[in-house]
N, C-alpha and C. Protein backbone atom coordinates (compact mmCIF):
# COMPACT_ATOMS: atom_id res chain seq x y z
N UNK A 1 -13.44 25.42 -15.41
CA UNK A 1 -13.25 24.55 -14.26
C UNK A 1 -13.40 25.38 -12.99
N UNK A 2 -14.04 24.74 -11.85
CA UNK A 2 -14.56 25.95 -10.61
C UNK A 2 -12.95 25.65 -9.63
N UNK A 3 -12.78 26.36 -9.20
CA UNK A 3 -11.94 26.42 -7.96
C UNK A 3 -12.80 25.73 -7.14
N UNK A 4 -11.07 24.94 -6.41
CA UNK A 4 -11.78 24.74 -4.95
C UNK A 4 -12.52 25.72 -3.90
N UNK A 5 -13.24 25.25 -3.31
CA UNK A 5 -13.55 25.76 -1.67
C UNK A 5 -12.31 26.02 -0.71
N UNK A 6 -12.52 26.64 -0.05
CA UNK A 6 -11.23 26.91 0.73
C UNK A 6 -11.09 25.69 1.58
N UNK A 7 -12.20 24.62 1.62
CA UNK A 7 -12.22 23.40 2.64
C UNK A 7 -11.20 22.72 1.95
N UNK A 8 -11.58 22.79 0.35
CA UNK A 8 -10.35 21.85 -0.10
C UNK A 8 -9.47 22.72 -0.79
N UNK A 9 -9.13 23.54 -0.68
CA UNK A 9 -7.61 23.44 -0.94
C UNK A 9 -6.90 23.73 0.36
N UNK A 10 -7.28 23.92 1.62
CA UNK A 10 -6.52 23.56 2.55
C UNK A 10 -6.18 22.20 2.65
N UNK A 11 -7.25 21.22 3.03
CA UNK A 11 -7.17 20.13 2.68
C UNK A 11 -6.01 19.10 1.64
N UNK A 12 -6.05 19.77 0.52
CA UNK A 12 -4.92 19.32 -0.62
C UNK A 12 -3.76 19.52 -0.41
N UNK A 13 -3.78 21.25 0.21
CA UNK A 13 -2.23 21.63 0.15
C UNK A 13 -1.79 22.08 1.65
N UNK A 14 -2.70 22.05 2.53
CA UNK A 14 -1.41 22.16 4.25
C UNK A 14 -0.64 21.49 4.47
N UNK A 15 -0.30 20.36 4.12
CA UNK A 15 0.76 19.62 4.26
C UNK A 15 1.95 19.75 3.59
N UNK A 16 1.82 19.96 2.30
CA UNK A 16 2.69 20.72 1.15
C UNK A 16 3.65 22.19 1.88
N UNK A 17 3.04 22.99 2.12
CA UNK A 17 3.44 24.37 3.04
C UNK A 17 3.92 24.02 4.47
N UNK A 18 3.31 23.02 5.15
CA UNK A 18 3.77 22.94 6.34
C UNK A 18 5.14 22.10 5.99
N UNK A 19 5.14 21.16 4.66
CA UNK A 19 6.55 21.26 4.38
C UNK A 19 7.55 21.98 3.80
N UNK A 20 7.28 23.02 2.77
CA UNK A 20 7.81 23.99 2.85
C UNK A 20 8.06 25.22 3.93
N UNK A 21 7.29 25.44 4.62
CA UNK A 21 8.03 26.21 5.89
C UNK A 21 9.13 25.46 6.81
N UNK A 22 8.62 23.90 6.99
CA UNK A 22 9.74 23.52 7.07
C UNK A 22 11.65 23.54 6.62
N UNK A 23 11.67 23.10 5.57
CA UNK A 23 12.43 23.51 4.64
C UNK A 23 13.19 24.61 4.71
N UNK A 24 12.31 25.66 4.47
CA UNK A 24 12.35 26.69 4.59
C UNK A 24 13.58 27.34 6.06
N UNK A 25 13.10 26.20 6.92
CA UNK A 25 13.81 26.90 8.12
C UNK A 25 13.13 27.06 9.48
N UNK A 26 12.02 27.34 9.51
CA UNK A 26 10.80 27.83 9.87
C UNK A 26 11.35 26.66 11.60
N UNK A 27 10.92 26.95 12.82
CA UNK A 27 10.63 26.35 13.49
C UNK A 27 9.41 25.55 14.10
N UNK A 28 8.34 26.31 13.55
CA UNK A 28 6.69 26.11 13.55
C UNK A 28 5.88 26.22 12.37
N UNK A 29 6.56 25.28 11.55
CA UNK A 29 5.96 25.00 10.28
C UNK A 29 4.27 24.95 10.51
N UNK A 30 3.71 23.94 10.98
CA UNK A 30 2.78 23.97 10.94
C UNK A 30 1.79 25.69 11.20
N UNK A 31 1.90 26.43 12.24
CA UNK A 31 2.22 27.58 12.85
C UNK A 31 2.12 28.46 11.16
N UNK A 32 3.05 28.38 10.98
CA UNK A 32 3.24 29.12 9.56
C UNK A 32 2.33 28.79 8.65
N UNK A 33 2.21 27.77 8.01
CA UNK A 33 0.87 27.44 7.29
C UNK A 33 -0.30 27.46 7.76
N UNK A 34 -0.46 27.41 8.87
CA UNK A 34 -1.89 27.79 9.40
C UNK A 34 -1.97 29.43 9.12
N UNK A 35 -1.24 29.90 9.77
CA UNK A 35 -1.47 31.86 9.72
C UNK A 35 -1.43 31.82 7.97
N UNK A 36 -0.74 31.44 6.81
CA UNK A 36 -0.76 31.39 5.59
C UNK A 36 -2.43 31.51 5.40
N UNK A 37 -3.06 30.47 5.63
CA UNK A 37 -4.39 30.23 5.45
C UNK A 37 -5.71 31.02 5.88
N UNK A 38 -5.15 31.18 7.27
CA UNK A 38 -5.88 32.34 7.72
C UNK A 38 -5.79 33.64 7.20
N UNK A 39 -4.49 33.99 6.95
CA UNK A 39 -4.38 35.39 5.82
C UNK A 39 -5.39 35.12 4.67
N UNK A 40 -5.09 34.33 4.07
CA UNK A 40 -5.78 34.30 2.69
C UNK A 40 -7.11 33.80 3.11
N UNK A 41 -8.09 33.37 3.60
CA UNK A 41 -9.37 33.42 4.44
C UNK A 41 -9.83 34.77 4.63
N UNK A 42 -8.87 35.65 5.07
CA UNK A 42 -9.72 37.12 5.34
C UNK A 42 -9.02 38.01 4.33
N UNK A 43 -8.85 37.63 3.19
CA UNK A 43 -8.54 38.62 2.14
C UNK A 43 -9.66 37.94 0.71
N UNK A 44 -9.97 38.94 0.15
CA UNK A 44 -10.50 38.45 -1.46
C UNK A 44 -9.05 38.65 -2.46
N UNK A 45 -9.07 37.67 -3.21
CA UNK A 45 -8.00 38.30 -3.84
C UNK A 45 -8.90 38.08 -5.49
N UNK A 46 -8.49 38.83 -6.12
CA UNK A 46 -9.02 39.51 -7.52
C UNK A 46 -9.06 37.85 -8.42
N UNK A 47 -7.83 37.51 -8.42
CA UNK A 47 -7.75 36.37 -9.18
C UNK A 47 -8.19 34.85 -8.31
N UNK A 48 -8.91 34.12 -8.40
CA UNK A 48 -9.02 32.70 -7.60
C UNK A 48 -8.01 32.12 -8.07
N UNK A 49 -7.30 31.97 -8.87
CA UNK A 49 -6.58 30.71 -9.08
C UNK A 49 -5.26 30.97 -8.82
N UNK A 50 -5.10 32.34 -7.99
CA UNK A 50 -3.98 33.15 -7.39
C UNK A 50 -3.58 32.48 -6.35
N UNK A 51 -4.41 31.86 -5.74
CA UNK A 51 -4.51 31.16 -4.16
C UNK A 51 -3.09 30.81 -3.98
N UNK A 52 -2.75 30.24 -4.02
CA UNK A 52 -1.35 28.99 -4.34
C UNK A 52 -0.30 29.89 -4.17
N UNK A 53 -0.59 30.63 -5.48
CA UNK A 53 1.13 32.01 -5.21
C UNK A 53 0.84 32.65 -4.39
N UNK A 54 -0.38 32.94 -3.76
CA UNK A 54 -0.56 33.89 -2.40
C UNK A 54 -0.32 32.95 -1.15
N UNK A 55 -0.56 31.59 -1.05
CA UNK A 55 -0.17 30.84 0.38
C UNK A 55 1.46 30.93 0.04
N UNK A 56 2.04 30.84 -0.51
CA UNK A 56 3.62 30.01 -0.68
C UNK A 56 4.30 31.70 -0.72
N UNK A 57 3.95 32.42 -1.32
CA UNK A 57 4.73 33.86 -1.04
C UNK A 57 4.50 34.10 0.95
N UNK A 58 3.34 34.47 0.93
CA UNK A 58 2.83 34.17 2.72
C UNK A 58 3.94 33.30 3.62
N UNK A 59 4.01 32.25 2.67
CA UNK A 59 4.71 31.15 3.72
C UNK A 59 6.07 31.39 3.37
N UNK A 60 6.94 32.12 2.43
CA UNK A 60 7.59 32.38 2.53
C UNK A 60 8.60 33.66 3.27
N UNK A 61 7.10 34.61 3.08
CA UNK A 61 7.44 35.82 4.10
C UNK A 61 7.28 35.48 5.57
N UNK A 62 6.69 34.70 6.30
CA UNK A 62 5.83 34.63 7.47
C UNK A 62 7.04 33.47 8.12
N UNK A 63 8.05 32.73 6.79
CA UNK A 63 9.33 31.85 7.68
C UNK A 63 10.64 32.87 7.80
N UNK A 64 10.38 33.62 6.68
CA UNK A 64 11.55 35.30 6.71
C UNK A 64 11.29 35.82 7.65
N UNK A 65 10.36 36.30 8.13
CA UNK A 65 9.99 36.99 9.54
C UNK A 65 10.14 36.29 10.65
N UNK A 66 9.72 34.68 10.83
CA UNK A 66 9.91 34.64 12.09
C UNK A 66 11.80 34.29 12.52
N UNK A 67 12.57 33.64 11.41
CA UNK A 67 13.88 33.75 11.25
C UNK A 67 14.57 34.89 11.47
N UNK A 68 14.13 35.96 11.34
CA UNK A 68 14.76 37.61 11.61
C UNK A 68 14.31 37.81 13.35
N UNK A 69 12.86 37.13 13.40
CA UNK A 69 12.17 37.19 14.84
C UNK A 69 13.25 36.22 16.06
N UNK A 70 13.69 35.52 15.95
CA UNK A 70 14.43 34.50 16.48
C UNK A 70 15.85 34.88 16.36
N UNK A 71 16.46 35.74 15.29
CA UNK A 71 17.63 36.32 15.21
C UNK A 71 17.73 36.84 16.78
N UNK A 72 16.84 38.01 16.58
CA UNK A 72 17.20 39.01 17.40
C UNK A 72 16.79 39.02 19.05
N UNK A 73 16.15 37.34 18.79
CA UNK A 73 15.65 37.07 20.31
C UNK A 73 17.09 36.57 21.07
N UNK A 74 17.60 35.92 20.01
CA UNK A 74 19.01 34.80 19.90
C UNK A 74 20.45 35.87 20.94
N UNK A 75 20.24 37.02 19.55
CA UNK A 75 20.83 38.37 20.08
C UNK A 75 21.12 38.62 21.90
N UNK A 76 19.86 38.30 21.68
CA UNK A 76 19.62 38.99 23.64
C UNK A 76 20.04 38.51 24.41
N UNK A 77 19.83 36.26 24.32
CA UNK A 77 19.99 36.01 25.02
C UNK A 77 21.19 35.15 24.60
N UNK A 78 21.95 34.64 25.99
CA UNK A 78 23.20 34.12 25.71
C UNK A 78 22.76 32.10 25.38
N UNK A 79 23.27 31.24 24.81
CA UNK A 79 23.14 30.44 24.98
C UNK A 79 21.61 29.79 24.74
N UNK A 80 20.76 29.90 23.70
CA UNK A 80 19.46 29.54 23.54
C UNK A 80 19.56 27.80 23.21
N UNK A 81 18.07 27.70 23.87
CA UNK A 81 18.32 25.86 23.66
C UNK A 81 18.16 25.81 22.31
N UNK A 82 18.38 24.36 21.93
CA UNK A 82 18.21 24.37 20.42
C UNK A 82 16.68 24.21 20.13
N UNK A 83 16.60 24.65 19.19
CA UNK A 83 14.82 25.06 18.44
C UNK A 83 14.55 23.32 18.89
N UNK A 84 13.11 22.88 19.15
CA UNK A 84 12.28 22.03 18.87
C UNK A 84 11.80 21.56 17.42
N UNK A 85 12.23 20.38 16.84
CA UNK A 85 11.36 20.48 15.64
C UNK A 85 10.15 19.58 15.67
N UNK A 86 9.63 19.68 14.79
CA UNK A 86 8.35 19.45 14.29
C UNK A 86 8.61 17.73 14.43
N UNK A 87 7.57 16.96 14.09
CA UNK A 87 7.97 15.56 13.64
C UNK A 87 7.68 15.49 12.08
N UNK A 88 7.26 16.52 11.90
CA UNK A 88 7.17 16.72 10.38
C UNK A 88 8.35 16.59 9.62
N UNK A 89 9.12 17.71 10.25
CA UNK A 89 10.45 17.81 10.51
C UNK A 89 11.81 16.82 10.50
N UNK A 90 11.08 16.50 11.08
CA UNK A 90 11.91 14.81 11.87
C UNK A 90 12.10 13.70 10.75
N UNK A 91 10.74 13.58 10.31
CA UNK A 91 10.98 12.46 9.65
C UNK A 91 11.47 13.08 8.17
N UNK A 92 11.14 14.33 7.81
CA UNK A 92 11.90 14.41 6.37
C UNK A 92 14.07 14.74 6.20
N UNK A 93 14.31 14.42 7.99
CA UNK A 93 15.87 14.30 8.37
C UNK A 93 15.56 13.30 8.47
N UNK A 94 16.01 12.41 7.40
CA UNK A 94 16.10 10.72 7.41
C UNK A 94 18.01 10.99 7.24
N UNK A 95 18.07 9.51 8.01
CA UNK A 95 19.79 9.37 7.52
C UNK A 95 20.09 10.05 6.36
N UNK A 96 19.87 8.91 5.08
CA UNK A 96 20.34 9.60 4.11
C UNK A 96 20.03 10.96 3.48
N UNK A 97 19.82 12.00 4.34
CA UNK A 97 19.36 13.53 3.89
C UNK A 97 20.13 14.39 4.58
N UNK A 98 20.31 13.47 5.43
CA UNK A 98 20.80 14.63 6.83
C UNK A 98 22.37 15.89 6.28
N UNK A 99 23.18 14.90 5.88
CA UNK A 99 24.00 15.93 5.06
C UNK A 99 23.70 16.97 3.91
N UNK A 100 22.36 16.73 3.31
CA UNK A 100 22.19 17.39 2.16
C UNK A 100 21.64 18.43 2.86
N UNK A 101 20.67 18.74 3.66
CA UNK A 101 19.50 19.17 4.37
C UNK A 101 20.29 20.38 5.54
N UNK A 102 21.49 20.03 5.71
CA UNK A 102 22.75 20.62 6.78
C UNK A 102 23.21 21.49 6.03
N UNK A 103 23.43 20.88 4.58
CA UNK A 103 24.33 21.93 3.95
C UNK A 103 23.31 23.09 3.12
N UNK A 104 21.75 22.86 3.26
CA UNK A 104 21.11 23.37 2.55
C UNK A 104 20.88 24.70 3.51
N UNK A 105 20.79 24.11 5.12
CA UNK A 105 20.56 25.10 6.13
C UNK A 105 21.81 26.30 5.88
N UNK A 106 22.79 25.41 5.50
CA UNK A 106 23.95 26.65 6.10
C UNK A 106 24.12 27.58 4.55
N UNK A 107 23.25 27.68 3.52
CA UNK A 107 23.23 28.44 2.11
C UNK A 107 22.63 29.58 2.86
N UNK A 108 22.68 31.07 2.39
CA UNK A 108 22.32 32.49 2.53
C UNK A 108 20.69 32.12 2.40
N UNK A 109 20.06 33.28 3.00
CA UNK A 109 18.43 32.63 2.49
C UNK A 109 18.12 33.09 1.56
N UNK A 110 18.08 33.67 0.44
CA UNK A 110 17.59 34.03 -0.97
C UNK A 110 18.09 32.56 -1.26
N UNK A 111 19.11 32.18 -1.27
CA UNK A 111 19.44 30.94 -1.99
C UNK A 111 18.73 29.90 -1.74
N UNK A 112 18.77 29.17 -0.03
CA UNK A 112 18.21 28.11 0.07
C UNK A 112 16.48 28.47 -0.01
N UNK A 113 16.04 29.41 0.00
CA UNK A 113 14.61 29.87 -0.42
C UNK A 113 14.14 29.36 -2.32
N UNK A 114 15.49 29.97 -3.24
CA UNK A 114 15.17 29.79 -4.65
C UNK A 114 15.49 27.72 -4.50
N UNK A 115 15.59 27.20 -4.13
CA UNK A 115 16.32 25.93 -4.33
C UNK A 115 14.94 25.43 -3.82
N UNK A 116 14.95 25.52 -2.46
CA UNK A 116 13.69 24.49 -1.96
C UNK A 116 11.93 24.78 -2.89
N UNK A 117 12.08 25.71 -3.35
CA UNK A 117 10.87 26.60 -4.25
C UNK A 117 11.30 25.17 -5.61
N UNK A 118 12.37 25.42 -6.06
CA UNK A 118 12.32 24.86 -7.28
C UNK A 118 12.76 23.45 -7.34
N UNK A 119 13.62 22.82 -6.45
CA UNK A 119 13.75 21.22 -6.08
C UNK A 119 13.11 20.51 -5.18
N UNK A 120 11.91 21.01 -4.20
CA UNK A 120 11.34 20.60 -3.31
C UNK A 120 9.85 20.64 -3.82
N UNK A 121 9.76 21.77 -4.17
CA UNK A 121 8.11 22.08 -4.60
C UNK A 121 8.06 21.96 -6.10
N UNK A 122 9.42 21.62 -6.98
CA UNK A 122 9.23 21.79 -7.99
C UNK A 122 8.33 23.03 -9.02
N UNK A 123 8.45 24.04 -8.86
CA UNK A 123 7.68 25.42 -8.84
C UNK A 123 8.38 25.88 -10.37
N UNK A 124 7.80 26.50 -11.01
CA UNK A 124 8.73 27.31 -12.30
C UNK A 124 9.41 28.91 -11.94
N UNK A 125 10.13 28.79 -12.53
CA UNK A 125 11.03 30.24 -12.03
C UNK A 125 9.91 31.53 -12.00
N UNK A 126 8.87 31.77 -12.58
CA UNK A 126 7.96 32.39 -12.44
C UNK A 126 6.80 32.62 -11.28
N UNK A 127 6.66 31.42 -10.70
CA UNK A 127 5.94 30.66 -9.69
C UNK A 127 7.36 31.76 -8.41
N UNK A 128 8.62 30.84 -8.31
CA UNK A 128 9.71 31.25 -7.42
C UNK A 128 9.60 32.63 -7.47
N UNK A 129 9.95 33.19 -8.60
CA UNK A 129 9.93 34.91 -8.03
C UNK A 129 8.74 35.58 -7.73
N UNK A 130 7.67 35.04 -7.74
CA UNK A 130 6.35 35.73 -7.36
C UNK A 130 6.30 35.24 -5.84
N UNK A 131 6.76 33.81 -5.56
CA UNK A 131 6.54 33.64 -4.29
C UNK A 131 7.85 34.20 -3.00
N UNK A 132 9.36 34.45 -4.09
CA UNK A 132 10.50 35.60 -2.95
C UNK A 132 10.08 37.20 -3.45
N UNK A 133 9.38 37.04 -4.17
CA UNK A 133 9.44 38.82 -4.78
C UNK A 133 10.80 39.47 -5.31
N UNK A 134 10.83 38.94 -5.81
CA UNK A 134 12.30 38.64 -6.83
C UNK A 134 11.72 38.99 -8.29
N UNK A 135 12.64 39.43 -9.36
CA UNK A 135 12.39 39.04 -10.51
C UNK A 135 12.94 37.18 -11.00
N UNK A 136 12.29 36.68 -12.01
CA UNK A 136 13.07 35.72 -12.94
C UNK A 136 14.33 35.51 -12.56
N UNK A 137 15.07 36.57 -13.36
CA UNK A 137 16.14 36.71 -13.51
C UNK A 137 17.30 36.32 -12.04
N UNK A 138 16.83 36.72 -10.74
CA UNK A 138 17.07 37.25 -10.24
C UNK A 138 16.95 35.55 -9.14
N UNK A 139 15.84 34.95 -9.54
CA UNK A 139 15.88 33.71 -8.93
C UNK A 139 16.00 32.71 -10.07
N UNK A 140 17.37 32.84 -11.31
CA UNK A 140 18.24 32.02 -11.84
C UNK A 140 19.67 32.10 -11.01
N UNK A 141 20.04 33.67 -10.81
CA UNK A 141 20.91 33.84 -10.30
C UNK A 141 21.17 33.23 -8.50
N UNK A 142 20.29 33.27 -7.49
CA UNK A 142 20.12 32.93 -6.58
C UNK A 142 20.33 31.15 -6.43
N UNK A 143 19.33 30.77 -7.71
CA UNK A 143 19.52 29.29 -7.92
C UNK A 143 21.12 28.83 -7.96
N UNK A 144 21.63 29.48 -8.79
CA UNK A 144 22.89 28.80 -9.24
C UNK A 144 23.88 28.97 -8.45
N UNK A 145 24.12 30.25 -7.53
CA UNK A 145 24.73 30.11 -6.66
C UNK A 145 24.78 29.20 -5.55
N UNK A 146 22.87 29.24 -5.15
CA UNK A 146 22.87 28.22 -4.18
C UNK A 146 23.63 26.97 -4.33
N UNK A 147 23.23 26.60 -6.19
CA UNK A 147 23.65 25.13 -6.45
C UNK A 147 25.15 24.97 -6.13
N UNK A 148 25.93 25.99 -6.61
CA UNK A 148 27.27 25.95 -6.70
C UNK A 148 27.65 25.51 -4.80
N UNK A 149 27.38 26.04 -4.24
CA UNK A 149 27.60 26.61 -2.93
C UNK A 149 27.43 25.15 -2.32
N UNK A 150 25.95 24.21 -2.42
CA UNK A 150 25.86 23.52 -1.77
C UNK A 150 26.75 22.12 -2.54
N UNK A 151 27.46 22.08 -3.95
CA UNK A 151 28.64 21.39 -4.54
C UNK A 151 29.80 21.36 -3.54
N UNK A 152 30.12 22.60 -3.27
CA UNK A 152 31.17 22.80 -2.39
C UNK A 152 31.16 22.21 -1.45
N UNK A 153 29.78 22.59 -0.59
CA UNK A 153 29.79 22.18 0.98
C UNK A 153 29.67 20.64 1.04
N UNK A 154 28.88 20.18 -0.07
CA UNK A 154 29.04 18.60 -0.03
C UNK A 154 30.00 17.98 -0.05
N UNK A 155 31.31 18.33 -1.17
CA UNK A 155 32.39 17.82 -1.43
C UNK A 155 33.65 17.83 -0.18
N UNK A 156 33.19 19.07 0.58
CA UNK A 156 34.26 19.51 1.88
C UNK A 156 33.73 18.22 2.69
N UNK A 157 32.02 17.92 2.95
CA UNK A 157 31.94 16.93 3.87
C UNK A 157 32.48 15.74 3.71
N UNK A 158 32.60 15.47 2.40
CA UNK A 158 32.78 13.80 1.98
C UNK A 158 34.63 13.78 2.14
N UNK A 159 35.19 14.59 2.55
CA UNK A 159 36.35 14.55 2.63
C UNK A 159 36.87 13.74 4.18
């Protein structure tokens, strides 16, 4: 079976990534999946059918970076407005999410990274640690904490 063209699998999957960077945290989802694409545009990579674990690792490093980037801008200054989101954004904070989606923000990021990889994108634990650079193992453990963590934070809200 031939691989896509890079016409289409941007095509198929920018929207997919621009919702996972979302997710993710990312303030310029779109932003993020575009540079994803463009990376992998000016690289060959050995395997074609690699594509996929190379955009979603990308898009996972490139929402880690700009989150550390925004830390330390945050740092400097006193009082930052609140981020702009996307309408991408927007509409996947529907009412009924908004608590789940709050409590997903406030999980460590290895965690809410292994969760949205494997309940959002539905991804296999193999897929997840190739795309945090993690072992397996390593994004079961991340998973379950997250899960545990966001049990808690749900149950404190409904109180």
């Amino acid at each position: 079976m031939a691989q896509p063209s890079f016409a289409e699998l941007f095509a198929a999957q920018y929207h997919s990534l621009v919702r996972l960077a979302g997710l993710l945290g990312a303030d310029d989802p779109e932003d993020i999946a575009q540079e994803a694409f463009a990376r992998l545009h000016s690289r060959r990579l050995r395997d074609d059918g690699a594509a996929m674990a190379y955009l979603r690792a990308t898009v996972c490093n490139l929402t880690r970076n700009r989150l550390r980037h925004l830390r330390l801008v945050r740092l400097r200054r006193p009082d930052p407005p609140e981020p702009v989101r996307s309408s991408e954004h927007t509409v996947l904070v529907s009412e009924e999410h908004r608590e789940l989606l709050a409590a997903v923000d406030r999980l460590p990021r290895r965690q809410r990274e292994a969760l949205v990889l494997r309940y959002w994108l539905d991804l296999s634990e193999r897929e997840i640690a190739d795309a945090m650079g993690v072992s397996p193992g390593s994004v079961k453990t991340h998973a379950s904490r997250g899960l545990a963590a966001l049990g808690r934070a749900l149950k404190e809200e409904e109180r």
